[in-house]
PDB file of N, CA and C in Angstrom:
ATOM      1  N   UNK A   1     171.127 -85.093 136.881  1.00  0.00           N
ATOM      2  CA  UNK A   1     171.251 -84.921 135.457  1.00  0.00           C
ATOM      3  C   UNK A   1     169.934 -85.312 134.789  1.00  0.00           C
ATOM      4  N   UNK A   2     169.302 -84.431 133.631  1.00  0.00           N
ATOM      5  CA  UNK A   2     168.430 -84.964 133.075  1.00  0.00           C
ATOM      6  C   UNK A   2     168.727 -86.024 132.303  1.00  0.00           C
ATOM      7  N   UNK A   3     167.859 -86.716 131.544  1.00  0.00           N
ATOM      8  CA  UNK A   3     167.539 -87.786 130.778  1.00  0.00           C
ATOM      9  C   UNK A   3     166.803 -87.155 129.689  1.00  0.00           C
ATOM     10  N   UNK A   4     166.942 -86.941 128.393  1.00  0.00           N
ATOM     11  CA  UNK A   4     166.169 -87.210 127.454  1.00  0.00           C
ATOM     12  C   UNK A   4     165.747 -88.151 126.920  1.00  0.00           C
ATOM     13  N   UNK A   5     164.322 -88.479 126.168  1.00  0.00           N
ATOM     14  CA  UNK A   5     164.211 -89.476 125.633  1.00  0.00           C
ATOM     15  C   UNK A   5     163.308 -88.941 124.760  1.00  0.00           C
ATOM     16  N   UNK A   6     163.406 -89.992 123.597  1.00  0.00           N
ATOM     17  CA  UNK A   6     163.041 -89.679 122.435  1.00  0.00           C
ATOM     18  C   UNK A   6     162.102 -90.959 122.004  1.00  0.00           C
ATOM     19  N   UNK A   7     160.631 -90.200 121.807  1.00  0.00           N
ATOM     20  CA  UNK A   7     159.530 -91.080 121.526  1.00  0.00           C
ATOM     21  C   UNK A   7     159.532 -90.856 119.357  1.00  0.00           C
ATOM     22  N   UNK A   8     159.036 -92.034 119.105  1.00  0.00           N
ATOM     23  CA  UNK A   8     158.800 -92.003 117.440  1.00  0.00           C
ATOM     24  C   UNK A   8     157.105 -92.183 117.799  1.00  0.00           C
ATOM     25  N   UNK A   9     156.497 -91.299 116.815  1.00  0.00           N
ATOM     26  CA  UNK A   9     154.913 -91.100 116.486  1.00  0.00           C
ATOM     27  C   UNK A   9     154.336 -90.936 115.112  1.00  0.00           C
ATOM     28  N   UNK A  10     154.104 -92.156 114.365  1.00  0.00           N
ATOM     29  CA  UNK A  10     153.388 -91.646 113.036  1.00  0.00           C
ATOM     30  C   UNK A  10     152.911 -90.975 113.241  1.00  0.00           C
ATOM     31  N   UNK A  11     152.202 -90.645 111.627  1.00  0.00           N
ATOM     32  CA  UNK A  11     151.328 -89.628 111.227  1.00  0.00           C
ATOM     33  C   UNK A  11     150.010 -90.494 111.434  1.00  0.00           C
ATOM     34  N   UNK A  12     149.729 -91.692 111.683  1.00  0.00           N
ATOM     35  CA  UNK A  12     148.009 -92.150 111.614  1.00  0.00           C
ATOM     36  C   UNK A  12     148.255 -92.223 113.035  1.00  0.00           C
ATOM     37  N   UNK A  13     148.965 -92.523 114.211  1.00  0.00           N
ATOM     38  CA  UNK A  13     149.348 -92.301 115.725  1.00  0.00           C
ATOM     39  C   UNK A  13     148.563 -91.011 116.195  1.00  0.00           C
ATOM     40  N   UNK A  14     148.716 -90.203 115.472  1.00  0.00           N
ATOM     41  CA  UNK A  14     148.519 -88.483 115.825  1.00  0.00           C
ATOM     42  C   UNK A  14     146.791 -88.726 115.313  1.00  0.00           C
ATOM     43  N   UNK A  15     147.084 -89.307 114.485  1.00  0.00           N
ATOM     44  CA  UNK A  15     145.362 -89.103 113.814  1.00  0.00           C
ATOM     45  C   UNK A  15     144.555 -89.546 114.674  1.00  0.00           C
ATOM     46  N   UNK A  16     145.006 -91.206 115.183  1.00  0.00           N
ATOM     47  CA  UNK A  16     143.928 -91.606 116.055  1.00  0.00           C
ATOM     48  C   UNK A  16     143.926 -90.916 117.308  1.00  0.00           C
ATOM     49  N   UNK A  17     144.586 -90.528 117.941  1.00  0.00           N
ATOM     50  CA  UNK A  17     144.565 -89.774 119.214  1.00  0.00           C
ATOM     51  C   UNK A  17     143.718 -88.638 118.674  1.00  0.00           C
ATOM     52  N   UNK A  18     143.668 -88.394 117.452  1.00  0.00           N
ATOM     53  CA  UNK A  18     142.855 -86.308 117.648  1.00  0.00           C
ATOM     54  C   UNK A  18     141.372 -87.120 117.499  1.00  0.00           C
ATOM     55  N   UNK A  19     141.319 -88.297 116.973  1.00  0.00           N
ATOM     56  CA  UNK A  19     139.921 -88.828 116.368  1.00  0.00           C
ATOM     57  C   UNK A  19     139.060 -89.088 118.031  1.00  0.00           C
ATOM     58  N   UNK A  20     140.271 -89.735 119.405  1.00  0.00           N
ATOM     59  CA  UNK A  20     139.603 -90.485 120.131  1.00  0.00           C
ATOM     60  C   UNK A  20     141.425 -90.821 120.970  1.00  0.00           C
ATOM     61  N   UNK A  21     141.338 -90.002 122.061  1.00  0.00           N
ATOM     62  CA  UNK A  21     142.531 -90.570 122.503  1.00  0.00           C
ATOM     63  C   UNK A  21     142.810 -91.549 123.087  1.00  0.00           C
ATOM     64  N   UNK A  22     141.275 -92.277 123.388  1.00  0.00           N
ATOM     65  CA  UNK A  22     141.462 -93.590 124.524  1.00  0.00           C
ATOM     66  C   UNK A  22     141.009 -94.876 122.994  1.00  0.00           C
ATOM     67  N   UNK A  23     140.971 -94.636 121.650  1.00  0.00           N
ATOM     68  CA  UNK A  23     141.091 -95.174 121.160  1.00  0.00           C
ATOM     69  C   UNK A  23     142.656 -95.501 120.326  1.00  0.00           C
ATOM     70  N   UNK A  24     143.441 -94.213 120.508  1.00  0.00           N
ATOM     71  CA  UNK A  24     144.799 -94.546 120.040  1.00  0.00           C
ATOM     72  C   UNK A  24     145.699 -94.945 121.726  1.00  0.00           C
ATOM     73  N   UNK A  25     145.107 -94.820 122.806  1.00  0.00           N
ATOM     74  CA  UNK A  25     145.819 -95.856 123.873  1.00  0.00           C
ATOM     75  C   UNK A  25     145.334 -97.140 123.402  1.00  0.00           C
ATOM     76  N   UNK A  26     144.214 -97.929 123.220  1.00  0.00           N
ATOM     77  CA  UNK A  26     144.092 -98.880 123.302  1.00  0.00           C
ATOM     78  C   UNK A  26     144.922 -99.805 121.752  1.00  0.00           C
ATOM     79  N   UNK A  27     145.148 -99.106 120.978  1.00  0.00           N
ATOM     80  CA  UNK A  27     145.483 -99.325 119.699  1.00  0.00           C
ATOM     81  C   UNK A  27     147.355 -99.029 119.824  1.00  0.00           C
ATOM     82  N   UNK A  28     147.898 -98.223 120.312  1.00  0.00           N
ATOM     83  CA  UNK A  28     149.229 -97.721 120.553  1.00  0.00           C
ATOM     84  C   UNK A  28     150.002 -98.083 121.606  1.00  0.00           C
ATOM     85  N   UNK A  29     149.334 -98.245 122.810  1.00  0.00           N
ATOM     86  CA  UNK A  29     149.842 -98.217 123.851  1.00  0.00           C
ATOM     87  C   UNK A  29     149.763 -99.176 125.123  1.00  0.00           C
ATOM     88  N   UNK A  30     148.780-100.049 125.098  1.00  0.00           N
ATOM     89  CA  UNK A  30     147.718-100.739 125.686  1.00  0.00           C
ATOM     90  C   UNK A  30     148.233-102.255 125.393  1.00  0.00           C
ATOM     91  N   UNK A  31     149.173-103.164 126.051  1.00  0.00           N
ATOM     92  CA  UNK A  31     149.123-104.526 125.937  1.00  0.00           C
ATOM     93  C   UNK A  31     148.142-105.425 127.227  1.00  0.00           C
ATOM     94  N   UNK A  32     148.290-106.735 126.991  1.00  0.00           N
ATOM     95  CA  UNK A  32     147.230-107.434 127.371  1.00  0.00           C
ATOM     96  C   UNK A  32     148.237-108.235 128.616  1.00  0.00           C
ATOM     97  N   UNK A  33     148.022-108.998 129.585  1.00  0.00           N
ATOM     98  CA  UNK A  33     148.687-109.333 130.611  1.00  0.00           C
ATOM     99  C   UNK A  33     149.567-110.127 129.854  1.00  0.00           C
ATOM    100  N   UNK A  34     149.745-110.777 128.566  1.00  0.00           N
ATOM    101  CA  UNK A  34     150.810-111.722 127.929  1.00  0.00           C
ATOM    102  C   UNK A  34     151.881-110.398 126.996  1.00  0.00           C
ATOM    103  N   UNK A  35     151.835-109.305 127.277  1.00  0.00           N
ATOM    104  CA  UNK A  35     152.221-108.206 126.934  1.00  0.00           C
ATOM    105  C   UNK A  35     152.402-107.826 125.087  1.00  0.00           C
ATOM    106  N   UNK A  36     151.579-108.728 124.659  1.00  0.00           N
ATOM    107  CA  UNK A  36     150.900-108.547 123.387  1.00  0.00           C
ATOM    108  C   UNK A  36     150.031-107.013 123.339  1.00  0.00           C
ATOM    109  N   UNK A  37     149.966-106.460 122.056  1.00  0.00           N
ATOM    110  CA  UNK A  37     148.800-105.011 122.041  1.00  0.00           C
ATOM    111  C   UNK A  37     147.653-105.689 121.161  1.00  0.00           C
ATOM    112  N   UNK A  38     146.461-105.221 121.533  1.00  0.00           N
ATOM    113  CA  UNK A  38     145.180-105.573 120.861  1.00  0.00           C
ATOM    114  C   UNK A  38     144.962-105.131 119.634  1.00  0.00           C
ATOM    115  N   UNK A  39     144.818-105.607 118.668  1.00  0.00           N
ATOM    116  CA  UNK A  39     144.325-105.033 117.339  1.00  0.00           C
ATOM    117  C   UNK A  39     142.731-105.534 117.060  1.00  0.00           C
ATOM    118  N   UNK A  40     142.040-104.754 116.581  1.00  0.00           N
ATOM    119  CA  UNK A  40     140.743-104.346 116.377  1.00  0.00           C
ATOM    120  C   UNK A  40     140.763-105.439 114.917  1.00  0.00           C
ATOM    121  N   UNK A  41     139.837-106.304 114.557  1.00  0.00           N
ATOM    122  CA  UNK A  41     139.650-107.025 113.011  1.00  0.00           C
ATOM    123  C   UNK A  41     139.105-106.217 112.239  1.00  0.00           C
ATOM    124  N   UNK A  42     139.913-106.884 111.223  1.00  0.00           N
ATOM    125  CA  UNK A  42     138.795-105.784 109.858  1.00  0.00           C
ATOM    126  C   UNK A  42     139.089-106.785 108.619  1.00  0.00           C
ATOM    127  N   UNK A  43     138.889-107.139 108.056  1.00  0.00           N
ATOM    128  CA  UNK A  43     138.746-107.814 106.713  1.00  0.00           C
ATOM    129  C   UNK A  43     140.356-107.694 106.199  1.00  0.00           C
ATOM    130  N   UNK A  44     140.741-106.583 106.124  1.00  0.00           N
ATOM    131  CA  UNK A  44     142.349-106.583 105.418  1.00  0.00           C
ATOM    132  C   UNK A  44     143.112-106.877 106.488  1.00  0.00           C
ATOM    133  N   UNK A  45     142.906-107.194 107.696  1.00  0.00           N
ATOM    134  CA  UNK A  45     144.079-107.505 108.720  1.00  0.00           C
ATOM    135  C   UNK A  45     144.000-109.327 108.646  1.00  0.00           C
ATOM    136  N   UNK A  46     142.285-109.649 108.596  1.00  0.00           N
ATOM    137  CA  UNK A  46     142.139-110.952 108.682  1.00  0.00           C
ATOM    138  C   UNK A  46     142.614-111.686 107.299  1.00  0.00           C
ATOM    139  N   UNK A  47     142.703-110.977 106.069  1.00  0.00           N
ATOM    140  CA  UNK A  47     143.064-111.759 105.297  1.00  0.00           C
ATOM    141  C   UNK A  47     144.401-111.998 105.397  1.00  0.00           C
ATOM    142  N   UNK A  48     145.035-110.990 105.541  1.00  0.00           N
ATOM    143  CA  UNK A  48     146.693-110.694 105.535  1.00  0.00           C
ATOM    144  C   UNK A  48     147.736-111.437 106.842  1.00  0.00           C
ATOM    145  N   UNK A  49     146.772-111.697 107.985  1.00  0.00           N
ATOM    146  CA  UNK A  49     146.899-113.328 108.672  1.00  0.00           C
ATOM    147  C   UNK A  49     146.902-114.298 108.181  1.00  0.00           C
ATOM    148  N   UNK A  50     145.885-114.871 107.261  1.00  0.00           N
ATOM    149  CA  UNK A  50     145.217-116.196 106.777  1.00  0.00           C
ATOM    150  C   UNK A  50     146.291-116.190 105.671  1.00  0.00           C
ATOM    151  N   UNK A  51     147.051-115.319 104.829  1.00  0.00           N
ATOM    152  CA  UNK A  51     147.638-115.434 104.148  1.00  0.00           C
ATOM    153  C   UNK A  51     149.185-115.896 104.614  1.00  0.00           C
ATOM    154  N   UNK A  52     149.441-115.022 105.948  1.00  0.00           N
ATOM    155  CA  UNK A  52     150.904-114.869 106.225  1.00  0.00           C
ATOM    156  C   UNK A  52     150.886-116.294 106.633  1.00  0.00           C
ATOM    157  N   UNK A  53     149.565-116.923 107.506  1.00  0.00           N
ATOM    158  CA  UNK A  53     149.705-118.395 107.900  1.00  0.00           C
ATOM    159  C   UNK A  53     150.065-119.291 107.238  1.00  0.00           C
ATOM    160  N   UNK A  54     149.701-119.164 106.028  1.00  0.00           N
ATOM    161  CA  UNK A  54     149.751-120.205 104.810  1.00  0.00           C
ATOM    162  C   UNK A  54     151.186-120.169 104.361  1.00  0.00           C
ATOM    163  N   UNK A  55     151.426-119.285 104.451  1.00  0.00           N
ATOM    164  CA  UNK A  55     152.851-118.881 103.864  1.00  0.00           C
ATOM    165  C   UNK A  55     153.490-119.658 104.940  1.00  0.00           C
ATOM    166  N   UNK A  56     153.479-119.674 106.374  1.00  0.00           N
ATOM    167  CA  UNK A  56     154.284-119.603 107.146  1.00  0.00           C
ATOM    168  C   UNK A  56     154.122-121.512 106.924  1.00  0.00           C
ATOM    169  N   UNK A  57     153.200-122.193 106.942  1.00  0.00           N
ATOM    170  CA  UNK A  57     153.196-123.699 106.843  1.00  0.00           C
ATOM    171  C   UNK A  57     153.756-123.827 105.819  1.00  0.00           C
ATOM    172  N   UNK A  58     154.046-123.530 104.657  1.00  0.00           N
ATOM    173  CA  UNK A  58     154.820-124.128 103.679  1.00  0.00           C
ATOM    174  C   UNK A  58     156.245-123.866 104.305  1.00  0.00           C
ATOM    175  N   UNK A  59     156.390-122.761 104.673  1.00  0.00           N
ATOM    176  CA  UNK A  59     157.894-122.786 104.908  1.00  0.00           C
ATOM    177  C   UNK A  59     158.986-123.916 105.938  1.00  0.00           C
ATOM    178  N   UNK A  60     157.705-124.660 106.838  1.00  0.00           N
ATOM    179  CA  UNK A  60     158.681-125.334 107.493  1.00  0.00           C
ATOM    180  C   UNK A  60     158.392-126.650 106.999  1.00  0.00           C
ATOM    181  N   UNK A  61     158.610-126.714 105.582  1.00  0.00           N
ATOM    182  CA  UNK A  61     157.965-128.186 105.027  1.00  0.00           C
ATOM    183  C   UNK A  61     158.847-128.095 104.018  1.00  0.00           C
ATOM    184  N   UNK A  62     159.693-129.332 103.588  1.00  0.00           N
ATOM    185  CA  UNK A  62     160.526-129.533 102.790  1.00  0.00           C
ATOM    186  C   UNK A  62     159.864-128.909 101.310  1.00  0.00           C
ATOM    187  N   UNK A  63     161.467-128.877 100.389  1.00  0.00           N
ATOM    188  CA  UNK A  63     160.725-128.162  99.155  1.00  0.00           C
ATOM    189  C   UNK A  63     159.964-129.382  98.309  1.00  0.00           C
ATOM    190  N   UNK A  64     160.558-130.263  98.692  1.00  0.00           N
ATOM    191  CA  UNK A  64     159.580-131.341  97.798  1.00  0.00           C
ATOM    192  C   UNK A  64     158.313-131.744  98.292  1.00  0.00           C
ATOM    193  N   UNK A  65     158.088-131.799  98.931  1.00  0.00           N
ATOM    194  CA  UNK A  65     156.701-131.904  99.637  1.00  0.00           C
ATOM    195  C   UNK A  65     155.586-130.729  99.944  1.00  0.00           C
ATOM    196  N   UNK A  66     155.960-129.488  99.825  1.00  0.00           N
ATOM    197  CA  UNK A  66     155.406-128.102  99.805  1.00  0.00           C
ATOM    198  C   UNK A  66     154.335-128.035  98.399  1.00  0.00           C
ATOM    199  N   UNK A  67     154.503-128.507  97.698  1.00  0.00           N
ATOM    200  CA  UNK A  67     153.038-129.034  96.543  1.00  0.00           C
ATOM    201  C   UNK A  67     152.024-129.840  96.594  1.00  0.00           C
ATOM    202  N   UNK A  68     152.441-130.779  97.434  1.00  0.00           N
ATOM    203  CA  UNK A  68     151.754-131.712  97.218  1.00  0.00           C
ATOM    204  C   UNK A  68     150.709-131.910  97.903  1.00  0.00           C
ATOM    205  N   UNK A  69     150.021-131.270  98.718  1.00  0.00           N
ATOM    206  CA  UNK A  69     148.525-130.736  98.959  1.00  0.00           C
ATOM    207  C   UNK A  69     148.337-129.122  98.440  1.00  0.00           C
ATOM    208  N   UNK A  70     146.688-128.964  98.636  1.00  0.00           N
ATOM    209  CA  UNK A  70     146.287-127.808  97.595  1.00  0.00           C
ATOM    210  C   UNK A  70     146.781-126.552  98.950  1.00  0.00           C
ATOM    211  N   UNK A  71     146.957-125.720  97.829  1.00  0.00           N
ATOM    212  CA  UNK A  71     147.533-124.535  98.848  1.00  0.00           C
ATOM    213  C   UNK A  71     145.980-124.074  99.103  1.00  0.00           C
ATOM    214  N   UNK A  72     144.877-124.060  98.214  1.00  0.00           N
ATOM    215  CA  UNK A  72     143.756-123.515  98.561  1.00  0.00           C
ATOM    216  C   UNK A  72     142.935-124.277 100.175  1.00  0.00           C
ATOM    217  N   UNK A  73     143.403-125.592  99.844  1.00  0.00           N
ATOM    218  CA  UNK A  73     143.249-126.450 100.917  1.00  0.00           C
ATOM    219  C   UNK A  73     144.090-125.753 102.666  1.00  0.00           C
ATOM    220  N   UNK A  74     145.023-125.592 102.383  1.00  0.00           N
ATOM    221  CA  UNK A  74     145.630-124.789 103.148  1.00  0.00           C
ATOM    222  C   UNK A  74     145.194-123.580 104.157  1.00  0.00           C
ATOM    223  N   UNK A  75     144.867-122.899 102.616  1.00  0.00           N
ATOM    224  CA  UNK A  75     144.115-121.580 102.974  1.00  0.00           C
ATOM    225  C   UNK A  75     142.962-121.575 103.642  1.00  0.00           C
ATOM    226  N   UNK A  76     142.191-122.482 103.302  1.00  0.00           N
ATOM    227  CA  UNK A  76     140.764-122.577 104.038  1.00  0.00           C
ATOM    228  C   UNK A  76     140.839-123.193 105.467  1.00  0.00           C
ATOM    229  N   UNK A  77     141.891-124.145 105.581  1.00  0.00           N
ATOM    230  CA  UNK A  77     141.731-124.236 107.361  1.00  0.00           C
ATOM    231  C   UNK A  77     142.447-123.453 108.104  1.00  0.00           C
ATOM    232  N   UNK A  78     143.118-122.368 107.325  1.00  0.00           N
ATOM    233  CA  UNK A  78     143.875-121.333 108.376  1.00  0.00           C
ATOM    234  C   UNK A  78     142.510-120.668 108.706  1.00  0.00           C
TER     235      UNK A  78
END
């Protein structure tokens, strides 16, 4: 009996493969021996870390105590 299976492919998926197909394996398809996938840095990925980090330390910190150092303080040693 066959098997179908059904793959999902954005529209920027398709893009990077027509741009460079061994650049949409390494970006799509491609994990690392801890079976994580590699992402490439760019300024809007690194901020949007440094941000989610910050976010993520307040959250496991009571609500009363979540002020009381600077969040900018925060931000800068993420």
């Amino acid at each position: 009996m066959y098997r179908q299976l059904t793959t999902w492919i954005s529209n920027s998926s398709i893009g990077d493969f027509l741009k460079c197909p061994r650049s949409y394996f390494l970006k799509n398809v491609y994990k690392n021996e801890n079976g994580k996938k590699i992402a490439l840095i760019n300024p809007h990925l690194t901020l949007g870390q440094v941000v989610h980090e910050t976010l993520e330390s307040l959250a496991i910190l009571k609500c009363e105590e979540r002020f009381n150092s600077s969040l900018l303080n925060k931000f800068e040693m993420q």
